[in-house]
Protein backbone atom coordinates (compact mmCIF):
# COMPACT_ATOMS: atom_id res chain seq x y z
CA UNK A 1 -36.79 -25.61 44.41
CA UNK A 2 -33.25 -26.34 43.62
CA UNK A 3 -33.03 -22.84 42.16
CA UNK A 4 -34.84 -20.96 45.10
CA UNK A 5 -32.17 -22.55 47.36
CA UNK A 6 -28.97 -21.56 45.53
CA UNK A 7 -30.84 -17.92 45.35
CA UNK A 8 -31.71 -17.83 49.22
CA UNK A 9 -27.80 -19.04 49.98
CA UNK A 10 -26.33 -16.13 47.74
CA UNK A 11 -28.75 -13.53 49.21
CA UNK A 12 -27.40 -14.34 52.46
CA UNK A 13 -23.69 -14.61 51.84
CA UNK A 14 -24.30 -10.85 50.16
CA UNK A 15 -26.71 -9.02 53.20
CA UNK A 16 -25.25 -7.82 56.05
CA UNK A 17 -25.87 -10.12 59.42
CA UNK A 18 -27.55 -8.66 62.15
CA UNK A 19 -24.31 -9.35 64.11
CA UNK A 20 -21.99 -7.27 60.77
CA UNK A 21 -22.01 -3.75 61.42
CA UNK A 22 -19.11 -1.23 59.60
CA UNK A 23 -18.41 -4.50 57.19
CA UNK A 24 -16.38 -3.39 54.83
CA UNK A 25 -13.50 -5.08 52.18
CA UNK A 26 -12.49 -6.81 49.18
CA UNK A 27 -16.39 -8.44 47.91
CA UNK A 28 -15.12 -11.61 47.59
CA UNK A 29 -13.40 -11.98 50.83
CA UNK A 30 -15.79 -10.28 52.58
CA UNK A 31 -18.44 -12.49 51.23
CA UNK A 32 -16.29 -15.75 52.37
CA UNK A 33 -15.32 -14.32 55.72
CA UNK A 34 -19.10 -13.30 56.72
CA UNK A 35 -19.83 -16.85 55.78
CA UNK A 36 -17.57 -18.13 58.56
CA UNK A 37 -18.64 -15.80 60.85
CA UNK A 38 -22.48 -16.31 60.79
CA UNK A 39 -22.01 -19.88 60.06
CA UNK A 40 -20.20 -20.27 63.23
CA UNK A 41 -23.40 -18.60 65.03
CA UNK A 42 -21.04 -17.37 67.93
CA UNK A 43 -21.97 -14.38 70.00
CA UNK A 44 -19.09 -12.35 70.81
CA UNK A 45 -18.31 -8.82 70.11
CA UNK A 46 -16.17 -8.94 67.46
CA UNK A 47 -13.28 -6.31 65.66
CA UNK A 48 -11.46 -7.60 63.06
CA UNK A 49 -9.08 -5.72 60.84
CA UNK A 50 -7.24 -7.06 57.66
CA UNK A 51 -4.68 -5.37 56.26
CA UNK A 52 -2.63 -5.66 52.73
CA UNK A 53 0.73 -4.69 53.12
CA UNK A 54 1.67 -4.58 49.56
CA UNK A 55 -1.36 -1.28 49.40
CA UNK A 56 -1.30 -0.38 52.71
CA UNK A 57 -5.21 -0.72 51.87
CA UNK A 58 -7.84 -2.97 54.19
CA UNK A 59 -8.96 -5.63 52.29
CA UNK A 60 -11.38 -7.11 55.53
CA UNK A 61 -13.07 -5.18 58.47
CA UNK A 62 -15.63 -5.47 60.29
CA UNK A 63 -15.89 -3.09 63.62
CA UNK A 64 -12.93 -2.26 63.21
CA UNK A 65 -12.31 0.70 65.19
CA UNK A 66 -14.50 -0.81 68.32
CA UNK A 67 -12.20 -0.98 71.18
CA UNK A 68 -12.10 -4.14 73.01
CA UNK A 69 -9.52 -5.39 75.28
CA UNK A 70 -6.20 -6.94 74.19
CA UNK A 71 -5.10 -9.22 76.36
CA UNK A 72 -1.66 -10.33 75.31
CA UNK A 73 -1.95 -8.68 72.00
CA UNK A 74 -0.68 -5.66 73.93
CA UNK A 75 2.77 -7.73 74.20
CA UNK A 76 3.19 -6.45 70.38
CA UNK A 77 3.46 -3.11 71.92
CA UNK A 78 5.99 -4.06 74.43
CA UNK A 79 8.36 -5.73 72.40
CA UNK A 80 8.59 -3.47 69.90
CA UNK A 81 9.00 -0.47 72.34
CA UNK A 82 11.75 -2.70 73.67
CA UNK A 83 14.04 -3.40 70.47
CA UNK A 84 13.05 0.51 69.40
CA UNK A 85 14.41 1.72 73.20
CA UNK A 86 16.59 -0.71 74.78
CA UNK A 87 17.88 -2.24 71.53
CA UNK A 88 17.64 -6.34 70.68
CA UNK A 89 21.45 -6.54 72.07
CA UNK A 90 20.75 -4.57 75.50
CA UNK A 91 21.58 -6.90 78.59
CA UNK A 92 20.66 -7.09 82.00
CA UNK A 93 22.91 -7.08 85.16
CA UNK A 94 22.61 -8.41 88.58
CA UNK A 95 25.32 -7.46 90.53
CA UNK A 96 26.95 -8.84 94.26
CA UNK A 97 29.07 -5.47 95.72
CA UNK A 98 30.56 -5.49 99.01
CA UNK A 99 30.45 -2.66 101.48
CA UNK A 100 32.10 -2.75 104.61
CA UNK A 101 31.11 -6.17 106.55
CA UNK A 102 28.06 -6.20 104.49
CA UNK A 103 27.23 -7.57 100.92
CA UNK A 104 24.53 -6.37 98.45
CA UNK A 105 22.72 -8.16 95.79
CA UNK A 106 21.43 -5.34 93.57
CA UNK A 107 18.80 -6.26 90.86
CA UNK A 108 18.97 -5.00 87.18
CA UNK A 109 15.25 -6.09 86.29
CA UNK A 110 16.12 -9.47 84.52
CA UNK A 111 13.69 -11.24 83.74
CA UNK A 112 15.15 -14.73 82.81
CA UNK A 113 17.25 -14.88 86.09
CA UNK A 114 17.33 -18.84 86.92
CA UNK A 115 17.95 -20.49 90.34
CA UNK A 116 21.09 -21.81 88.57
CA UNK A 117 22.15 -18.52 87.65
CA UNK A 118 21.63 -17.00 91.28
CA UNK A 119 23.89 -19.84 92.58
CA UNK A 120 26.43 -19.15 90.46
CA UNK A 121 26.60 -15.54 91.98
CA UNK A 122 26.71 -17.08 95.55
CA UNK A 123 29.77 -19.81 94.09
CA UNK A 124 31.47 -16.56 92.59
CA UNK A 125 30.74 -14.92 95.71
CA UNK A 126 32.15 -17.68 98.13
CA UNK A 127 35.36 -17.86 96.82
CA UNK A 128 36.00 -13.86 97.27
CA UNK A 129 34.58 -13.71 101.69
CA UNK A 130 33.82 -16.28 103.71
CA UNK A 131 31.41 -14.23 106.14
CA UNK A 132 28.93 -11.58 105.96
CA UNK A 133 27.24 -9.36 108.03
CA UNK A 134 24.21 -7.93 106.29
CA UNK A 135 23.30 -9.32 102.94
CA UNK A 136 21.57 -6.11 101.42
CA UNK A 137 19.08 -5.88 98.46
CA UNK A 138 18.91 -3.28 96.50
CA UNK A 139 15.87 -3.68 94.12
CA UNK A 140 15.80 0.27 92.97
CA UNK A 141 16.88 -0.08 89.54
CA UNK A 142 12.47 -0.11 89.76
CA UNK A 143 10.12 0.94 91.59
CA UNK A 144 8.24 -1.36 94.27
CA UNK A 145 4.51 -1.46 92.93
CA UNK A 146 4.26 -5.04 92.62
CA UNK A 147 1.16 -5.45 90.58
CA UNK A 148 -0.38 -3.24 87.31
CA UNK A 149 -2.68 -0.99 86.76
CA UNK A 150 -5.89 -2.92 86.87
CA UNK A 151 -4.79 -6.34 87.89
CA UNK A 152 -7.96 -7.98 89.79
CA UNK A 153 -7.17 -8.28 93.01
CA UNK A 154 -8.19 -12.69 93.00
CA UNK A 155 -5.68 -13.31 90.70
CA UNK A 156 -4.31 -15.12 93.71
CA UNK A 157 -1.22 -17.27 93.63
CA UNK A 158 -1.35 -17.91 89.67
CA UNK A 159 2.40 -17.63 87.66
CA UNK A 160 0.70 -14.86 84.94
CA UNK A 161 -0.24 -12.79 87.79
CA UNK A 162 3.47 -13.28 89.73
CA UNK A 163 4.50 -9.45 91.17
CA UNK A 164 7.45 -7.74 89.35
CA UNK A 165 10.80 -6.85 91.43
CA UNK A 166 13.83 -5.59 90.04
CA UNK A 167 15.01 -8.56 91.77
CA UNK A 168 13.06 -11.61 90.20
CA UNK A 169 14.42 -15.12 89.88
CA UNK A 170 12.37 -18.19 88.40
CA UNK A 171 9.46 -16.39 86.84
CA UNK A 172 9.04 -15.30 90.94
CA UNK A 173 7.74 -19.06 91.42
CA UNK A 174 7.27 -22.06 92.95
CA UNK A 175 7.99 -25.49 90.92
CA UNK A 176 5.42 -27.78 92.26
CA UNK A 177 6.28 -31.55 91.14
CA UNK A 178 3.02 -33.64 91.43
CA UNK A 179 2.29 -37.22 91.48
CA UNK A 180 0.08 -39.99 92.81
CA UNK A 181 1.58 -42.15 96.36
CA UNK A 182 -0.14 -44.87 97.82
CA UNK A 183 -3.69 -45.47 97.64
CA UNK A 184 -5.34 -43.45 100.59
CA UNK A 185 -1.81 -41.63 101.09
CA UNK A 186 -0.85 -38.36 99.97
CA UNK A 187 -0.04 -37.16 96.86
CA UNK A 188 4.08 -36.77 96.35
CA UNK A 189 5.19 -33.59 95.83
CA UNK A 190 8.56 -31.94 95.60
CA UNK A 191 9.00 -28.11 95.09
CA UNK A 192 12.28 -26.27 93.42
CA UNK A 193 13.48 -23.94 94.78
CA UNK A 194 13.74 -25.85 97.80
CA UNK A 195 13.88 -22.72 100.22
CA UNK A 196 12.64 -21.90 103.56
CA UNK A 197 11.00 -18.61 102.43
CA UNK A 198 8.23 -20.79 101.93
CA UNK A 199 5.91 -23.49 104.13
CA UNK A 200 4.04 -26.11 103.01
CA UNK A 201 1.20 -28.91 103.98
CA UNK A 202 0.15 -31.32 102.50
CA UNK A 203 -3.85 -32.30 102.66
CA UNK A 204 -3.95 -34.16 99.33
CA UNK A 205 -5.00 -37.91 98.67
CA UNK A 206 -4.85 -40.56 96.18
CA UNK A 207 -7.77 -42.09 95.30
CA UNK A 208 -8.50 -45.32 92.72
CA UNK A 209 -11.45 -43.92 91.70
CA UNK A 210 -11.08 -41.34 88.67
CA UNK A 211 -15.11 -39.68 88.65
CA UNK A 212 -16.54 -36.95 91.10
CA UNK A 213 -12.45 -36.32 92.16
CA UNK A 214 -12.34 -33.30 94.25
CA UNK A 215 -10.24 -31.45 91.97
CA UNK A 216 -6.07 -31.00 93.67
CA UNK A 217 -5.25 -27.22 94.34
CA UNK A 218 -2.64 -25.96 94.92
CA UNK A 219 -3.07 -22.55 97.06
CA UNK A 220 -1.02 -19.79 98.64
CA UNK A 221 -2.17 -17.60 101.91
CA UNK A 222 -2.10 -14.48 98.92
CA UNK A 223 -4.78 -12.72 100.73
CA UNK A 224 -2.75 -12.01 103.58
CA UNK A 225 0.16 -11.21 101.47
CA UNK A 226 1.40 -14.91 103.19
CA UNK A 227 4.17 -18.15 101.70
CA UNK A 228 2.32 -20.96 103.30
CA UNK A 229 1.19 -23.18 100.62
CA UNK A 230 -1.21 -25.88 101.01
CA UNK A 231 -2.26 -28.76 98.91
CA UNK A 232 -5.94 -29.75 98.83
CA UNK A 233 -8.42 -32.17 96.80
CA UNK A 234 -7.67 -35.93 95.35
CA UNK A 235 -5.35 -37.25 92.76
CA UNK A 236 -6.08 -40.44 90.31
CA UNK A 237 -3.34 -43.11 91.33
CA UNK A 238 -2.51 -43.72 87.95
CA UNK A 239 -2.09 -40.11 87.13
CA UNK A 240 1.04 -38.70 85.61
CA UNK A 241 4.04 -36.19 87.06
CA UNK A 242 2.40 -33.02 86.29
CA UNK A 243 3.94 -29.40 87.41
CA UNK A 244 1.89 -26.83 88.85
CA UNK A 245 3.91 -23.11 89.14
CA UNK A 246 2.12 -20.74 92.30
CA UNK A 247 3.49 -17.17 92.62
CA UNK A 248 5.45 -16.21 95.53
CA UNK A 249 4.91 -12.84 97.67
CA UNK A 250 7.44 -9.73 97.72
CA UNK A 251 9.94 -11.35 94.68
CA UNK A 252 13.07 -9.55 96.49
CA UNK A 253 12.80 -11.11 99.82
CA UNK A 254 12.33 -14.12 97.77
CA UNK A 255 15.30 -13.61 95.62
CA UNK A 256 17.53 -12.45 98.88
CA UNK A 257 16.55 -15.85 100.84
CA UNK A 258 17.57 -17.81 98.17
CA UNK A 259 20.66 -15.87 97.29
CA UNK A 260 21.38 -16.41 101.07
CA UNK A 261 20.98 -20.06 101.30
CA UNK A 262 22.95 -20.48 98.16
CA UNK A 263 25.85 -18.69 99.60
CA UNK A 264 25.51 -20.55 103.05
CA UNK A 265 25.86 -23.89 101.26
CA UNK A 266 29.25 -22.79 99.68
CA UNK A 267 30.49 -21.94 103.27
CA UNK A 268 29.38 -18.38 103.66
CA UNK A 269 28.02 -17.01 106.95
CA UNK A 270 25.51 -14.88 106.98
CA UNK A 271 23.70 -13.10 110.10
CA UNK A 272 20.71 -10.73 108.49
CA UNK A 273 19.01 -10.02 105.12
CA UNK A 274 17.53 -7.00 104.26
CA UNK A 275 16.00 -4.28 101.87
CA UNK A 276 18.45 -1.34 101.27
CA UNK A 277 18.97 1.56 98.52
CA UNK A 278 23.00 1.14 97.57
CA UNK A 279 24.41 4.75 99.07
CA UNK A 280 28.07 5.68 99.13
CA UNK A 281 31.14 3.84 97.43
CA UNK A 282 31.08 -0.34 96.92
CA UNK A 283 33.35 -2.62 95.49
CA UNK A 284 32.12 -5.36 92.69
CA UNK A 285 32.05 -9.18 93.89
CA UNK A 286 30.24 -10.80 91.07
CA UNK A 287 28.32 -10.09 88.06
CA UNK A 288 25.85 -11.53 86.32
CA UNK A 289 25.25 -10.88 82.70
CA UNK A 290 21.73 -11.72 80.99
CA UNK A 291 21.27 -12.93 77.57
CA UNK A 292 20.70 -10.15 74.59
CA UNK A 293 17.07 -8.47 74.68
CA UNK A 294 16.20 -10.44 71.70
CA UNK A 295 16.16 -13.86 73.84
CA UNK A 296 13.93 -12.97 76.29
CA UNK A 297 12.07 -11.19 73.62
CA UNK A 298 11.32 -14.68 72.16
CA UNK A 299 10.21 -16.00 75.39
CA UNK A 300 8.15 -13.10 75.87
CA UNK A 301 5.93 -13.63 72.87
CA UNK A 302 6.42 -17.26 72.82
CA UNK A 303 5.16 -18.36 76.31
CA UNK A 304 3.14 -14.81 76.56
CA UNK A 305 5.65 -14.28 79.68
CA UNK A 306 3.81 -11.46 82.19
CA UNK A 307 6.90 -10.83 83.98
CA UNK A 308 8.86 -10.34 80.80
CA UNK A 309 6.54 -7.64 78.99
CA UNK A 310 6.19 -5.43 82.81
CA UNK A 311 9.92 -5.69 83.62
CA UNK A 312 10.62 -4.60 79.79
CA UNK A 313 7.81 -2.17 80.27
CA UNK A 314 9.65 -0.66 83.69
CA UNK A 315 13.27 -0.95 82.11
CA UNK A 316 12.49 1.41 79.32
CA UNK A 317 10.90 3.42 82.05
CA UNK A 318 13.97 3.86 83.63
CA UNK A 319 15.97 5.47 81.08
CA UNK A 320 13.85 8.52 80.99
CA UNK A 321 13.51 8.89 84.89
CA UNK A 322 15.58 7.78 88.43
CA UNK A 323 13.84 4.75 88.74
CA UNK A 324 11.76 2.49 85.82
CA UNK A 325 8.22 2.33 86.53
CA UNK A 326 5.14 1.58 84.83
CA UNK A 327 3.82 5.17 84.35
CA UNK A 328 7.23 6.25 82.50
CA UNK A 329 7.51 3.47 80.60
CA UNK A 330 4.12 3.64 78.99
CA UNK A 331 4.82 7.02 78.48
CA UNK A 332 7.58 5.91 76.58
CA UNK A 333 5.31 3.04 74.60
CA UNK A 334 2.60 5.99 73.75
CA UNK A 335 4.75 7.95 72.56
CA UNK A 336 6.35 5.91 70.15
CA UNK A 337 2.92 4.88 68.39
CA UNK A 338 2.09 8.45 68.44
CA UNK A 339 5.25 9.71 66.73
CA UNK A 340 6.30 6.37 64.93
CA UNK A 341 2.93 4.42 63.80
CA UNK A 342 1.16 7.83 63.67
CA UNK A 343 -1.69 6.03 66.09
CA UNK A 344 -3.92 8.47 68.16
CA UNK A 345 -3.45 7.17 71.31
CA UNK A 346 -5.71 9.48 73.41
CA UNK A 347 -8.21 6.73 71.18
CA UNK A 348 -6.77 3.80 73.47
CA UNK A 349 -5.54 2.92 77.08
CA UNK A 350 -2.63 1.11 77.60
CA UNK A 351 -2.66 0.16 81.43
CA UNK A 352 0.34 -2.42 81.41
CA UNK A 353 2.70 -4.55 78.62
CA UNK A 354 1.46 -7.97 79.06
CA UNK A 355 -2.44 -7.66 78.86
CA UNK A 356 -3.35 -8.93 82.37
CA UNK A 357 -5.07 -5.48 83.08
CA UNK A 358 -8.69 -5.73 81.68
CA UNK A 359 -8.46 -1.61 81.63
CA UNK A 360 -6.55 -2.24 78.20
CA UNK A 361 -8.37 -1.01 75.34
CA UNK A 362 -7.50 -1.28 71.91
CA UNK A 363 -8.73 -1.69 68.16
CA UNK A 364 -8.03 -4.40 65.52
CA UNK A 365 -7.16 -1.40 62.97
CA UNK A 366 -4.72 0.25 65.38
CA UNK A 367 -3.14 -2.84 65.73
CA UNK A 368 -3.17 -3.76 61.99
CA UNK A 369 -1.64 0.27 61.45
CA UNK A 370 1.46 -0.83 64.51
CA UNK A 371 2.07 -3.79 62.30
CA UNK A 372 1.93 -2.34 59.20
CA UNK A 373 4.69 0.15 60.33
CA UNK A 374 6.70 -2.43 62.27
CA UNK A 375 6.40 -4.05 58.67
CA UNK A 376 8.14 -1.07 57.37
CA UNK A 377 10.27 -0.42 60.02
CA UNK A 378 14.12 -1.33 61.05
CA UNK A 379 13.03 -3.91 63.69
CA UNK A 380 11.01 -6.10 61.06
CA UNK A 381 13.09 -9.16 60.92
CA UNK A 382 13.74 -8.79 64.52
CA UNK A 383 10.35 -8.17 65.89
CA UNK A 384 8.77 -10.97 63.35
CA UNK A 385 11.47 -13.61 64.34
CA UNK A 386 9.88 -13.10 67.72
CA UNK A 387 6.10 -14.40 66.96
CA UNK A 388 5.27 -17.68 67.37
CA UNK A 389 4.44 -19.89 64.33
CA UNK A 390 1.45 -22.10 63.53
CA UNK A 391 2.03 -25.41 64.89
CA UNK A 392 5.61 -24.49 66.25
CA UNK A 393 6.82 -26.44 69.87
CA UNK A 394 6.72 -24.30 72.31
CA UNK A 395 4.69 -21.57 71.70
CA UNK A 396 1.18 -20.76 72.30
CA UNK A 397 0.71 -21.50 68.83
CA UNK A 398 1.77 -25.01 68.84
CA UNK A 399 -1.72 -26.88 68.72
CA UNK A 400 -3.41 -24.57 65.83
CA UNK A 401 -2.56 -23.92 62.69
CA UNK A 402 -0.17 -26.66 62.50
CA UNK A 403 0.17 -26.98 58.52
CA UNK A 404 0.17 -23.21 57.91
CA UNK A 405 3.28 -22.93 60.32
CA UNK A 406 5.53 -21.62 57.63
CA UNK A 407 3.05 -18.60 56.93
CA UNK A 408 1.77 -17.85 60.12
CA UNK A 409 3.72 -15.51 62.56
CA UNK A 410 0.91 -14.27 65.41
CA UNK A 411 0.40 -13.58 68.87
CA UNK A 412 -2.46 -14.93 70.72
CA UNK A 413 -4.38 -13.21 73.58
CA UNK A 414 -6.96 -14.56 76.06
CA UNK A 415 -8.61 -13.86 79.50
CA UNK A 416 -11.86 -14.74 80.67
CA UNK A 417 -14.43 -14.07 77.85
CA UNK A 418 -11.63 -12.85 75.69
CA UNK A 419 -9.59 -14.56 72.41
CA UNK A 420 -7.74 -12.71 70.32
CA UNK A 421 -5.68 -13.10 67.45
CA UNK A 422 -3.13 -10.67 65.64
CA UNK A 423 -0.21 -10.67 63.60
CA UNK A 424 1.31 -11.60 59.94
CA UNK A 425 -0.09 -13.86 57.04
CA UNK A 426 2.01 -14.76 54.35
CA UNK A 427 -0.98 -15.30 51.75
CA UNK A 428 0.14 -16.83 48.27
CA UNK A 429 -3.08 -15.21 46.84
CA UNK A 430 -3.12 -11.53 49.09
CA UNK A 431 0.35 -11.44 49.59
CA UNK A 432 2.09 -10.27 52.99
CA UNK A 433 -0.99 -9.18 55.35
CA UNK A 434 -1.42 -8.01 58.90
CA UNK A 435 -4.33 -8.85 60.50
CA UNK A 436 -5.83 -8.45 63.71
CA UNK A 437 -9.05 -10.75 65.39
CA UNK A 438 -10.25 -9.65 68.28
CA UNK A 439 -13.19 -11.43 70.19
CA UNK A 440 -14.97 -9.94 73.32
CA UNK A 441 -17.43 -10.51 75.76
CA UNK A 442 -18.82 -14.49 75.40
CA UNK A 443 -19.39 -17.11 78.12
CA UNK A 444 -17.97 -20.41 78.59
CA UNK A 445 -15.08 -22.23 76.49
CA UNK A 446 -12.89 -19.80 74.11
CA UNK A 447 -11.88 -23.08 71.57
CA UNK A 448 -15.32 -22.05 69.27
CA UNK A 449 -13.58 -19.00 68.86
CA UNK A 450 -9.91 -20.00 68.39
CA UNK A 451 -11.62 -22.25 65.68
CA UNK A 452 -12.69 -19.75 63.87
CA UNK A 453 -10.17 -17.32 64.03
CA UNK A 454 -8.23 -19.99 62.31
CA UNK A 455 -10.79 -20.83 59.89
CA UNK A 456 -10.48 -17.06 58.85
CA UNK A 457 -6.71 -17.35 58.39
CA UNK A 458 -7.05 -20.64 56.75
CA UNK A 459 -9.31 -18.32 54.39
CA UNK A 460 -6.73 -16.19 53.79
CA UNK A 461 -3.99 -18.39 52.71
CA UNK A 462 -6.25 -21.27 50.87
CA UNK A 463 -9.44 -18.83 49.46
């Protein structure tokens, strides 16, 4: 009986699952990685693709060359196209210019632009007039489609889905500081930016019961295109400070109110605000300078930043028309896996550079072949430094793989019924790898599948 067993166990580890189609790869690994899969009896679509870079040969695949949508894997794209077309020491510029009476704050597309930042401008600013007619803004460095290609239209006031300006300043959010008051009292809440360009009411209630709580929202007016944000639903009174971000509507008016209140509070008057293309000659008041490309590159892949990958996505755009928008710039991204990673990309759609769009459609071997040639390429060090590392703080990384930090460098990817995986194993038994997991199409939680994307990496480093 003993025997029988150990027989029936090797059968299966060497047959092809139902679930296996195009299975193909090094026996052994193959064997061990089909394991994991059918042992975790999950029911996803699933295209992997593992890749040795020391052959340039697949030594894993399995559906490979299914399509299936990215998610933030698509960031890989974007921040390569960026250091390959902008260049890891390119910088952004917001600019104050006076004209006449008037003043205009003129966005350059940065996408790290703090509230600090912006009052600096206004301080800068201050100390040059002390009054001001019109305070222009000039957001046509871009163009003004706030939203991608595919972007569901409920994605509501969430900070991935926050609309991209030329003029964007705290990830276009709201700071919402939450935490329990008095039993039967509202919950306190502070906001930063602390502007008028929004309103806000407070429905919320703290409760000393912690079952059945009516969850606390936090919602914005989004389907009329509306800043009046309400708070809703119960909070524990032993709960926590917790912050909650909530996009804002039309980032440039948003920008321009702040920039205005800033520069009122250093003693500036100010009688209107408004949208306006810069025409005609205008002298410099104040500059801002961004951080090198590489920075926000890191905080791209790192937090999986939205804003980040479209306004990179826009900016590269921009240098091969008048104004950046998305249809030049993924122009610009198409072509260079065409002509650079030799990828056929009439075989994919790339709708946007963070992943948000669910029209995205991609392989785990064309990914594998980008990062095999980014491998090979003069942006390696660069581009890798950029991927978050197993375990690493701050990163979306930072509660798997904790152990295998030093030889994990990956990017995850996720929407509803999506996980994904893809990236770089440094394998003491395979060597330097790229790999890509991509999981599709499954109901409920996406940990069973995180788990055993990880189990498959684990594979590759320990097997």
């Amino acid at each position: 009986m003993k025997y029988l067993l150990i027989l029936f166990v090797l059968l299966v580890s060497c047959s092809t699952h139902p679930r296996l189609f195009s299975n193909e790869g090094s026996l052994i690994l193959k064997k061990k990685i089909n394991r994991l899969i059918v042992s975790s009896d999950l029911g996803a679509t699933m295209g992997i693709s593992i890749v040795s870079l020391k052959t340039g040969k697949p030594i894993y695949e399995l559906n490979s060359e299914k399509l299936l949508m990215p998610a933030s894997n698509n960031k890989l794209f974007t921040c390569a196209a960026a250091l390959d077309f902008l260049g890891k020491d390119f910088f952004f510029f917001t600019n104050v210019l006076a004209q006449n009476e008037n003043a205009i704050l003129q966005g350059g597309g940065d996408p790290d632009l703090t509230v600090k930042d912006l009052d600096s401008l206004a301080y800068a600013v201050s100390k040059k007039v002390d009054s001001i007619d019109t305070l222009f803004l000039d957001d046509t460095f871009l163009d003004s489609v706030y939203f991608g290609n595919g972007w569901m239209w409920d994605e509501g006031p969430w900070w991935y889905a926050a609309p991209i300006s030329a003029l964007s300043v705290n990830d276009n959010c709201i700071d919402f500081y939450v935490q329990p008051g008095k039993e039967d009292q509202n919950a306190i809440i502070n906001y930063f930016p602390n502007t008028k360009y929004i309103s806000f009411q407070n429905q919320s209630l703290t409760v000393k019961k912690n079952t059945n709580l009516k969850k606390l929202k936090i919602d914005r007016d989004w389907s009329d295109k509306k800043n009046n944000f309400s708070v809703t639903g119960e909070i524990f009174y032993k709960e926590e400070l917790d912050t909650l971000r909530r996009n804002i509507h039309d980032p440039t008016m948003f920008t321009g109110v702040l920039f205005k209140e800033m520069l009122e509070k250093h003693g500036v008057e100010i009688n209107y605000v408004m949208k306006k293309k810069v025409t005609g000659n205008a002298d410099t008041l104040a500059t801002h300078k961004s951080l090198p490309l590489i920075e926000s590159a890191s905080n791209l892949m790192n937090e999986s930043d939205n804003l980040t990958a479209e306004l990179f996505i826009k900016t590269i755009g921009r240098y091969n028309t008048i104004q950046g928008s998305w249809k030049s710039g993924l122009d610009s991204v198409k072509s260079l896996l065409a002509s650079s990673a030799l990828i056929d990309t009439s075989q994919m759609r790339i709708a946007d550079g963070s992943g948000v769009s669910r029209y995205n459609l991609t392989s785990a071997k064309q990914l594998t072949t980008f990062l095999g040639w980014v491998y090979e390429s003069q942006y390696k060090d660069d581009f890798i430094s950029t991927l978050p590392g197993g375990g690493k703080r701050n990163g979306t990384l930072e509660r798997r793989l904790k152990t295998e930090g030093n030889y994990v460098k990956a990017k995850t990817g996720g929407l509803s019924g999506v996980s994904n995986l893809s990236g770089y194993v440094f394998s003491p038994r395979y060597g330097p790898v790229a790999f890509s997991l991509l999981m599709s199409g499954y109901r409920g939680s996406s940990q069973p599948y995180r788990n055993l994307q990880d189990a498959i990496i684990k594979q590759l480093l320990y097997g």
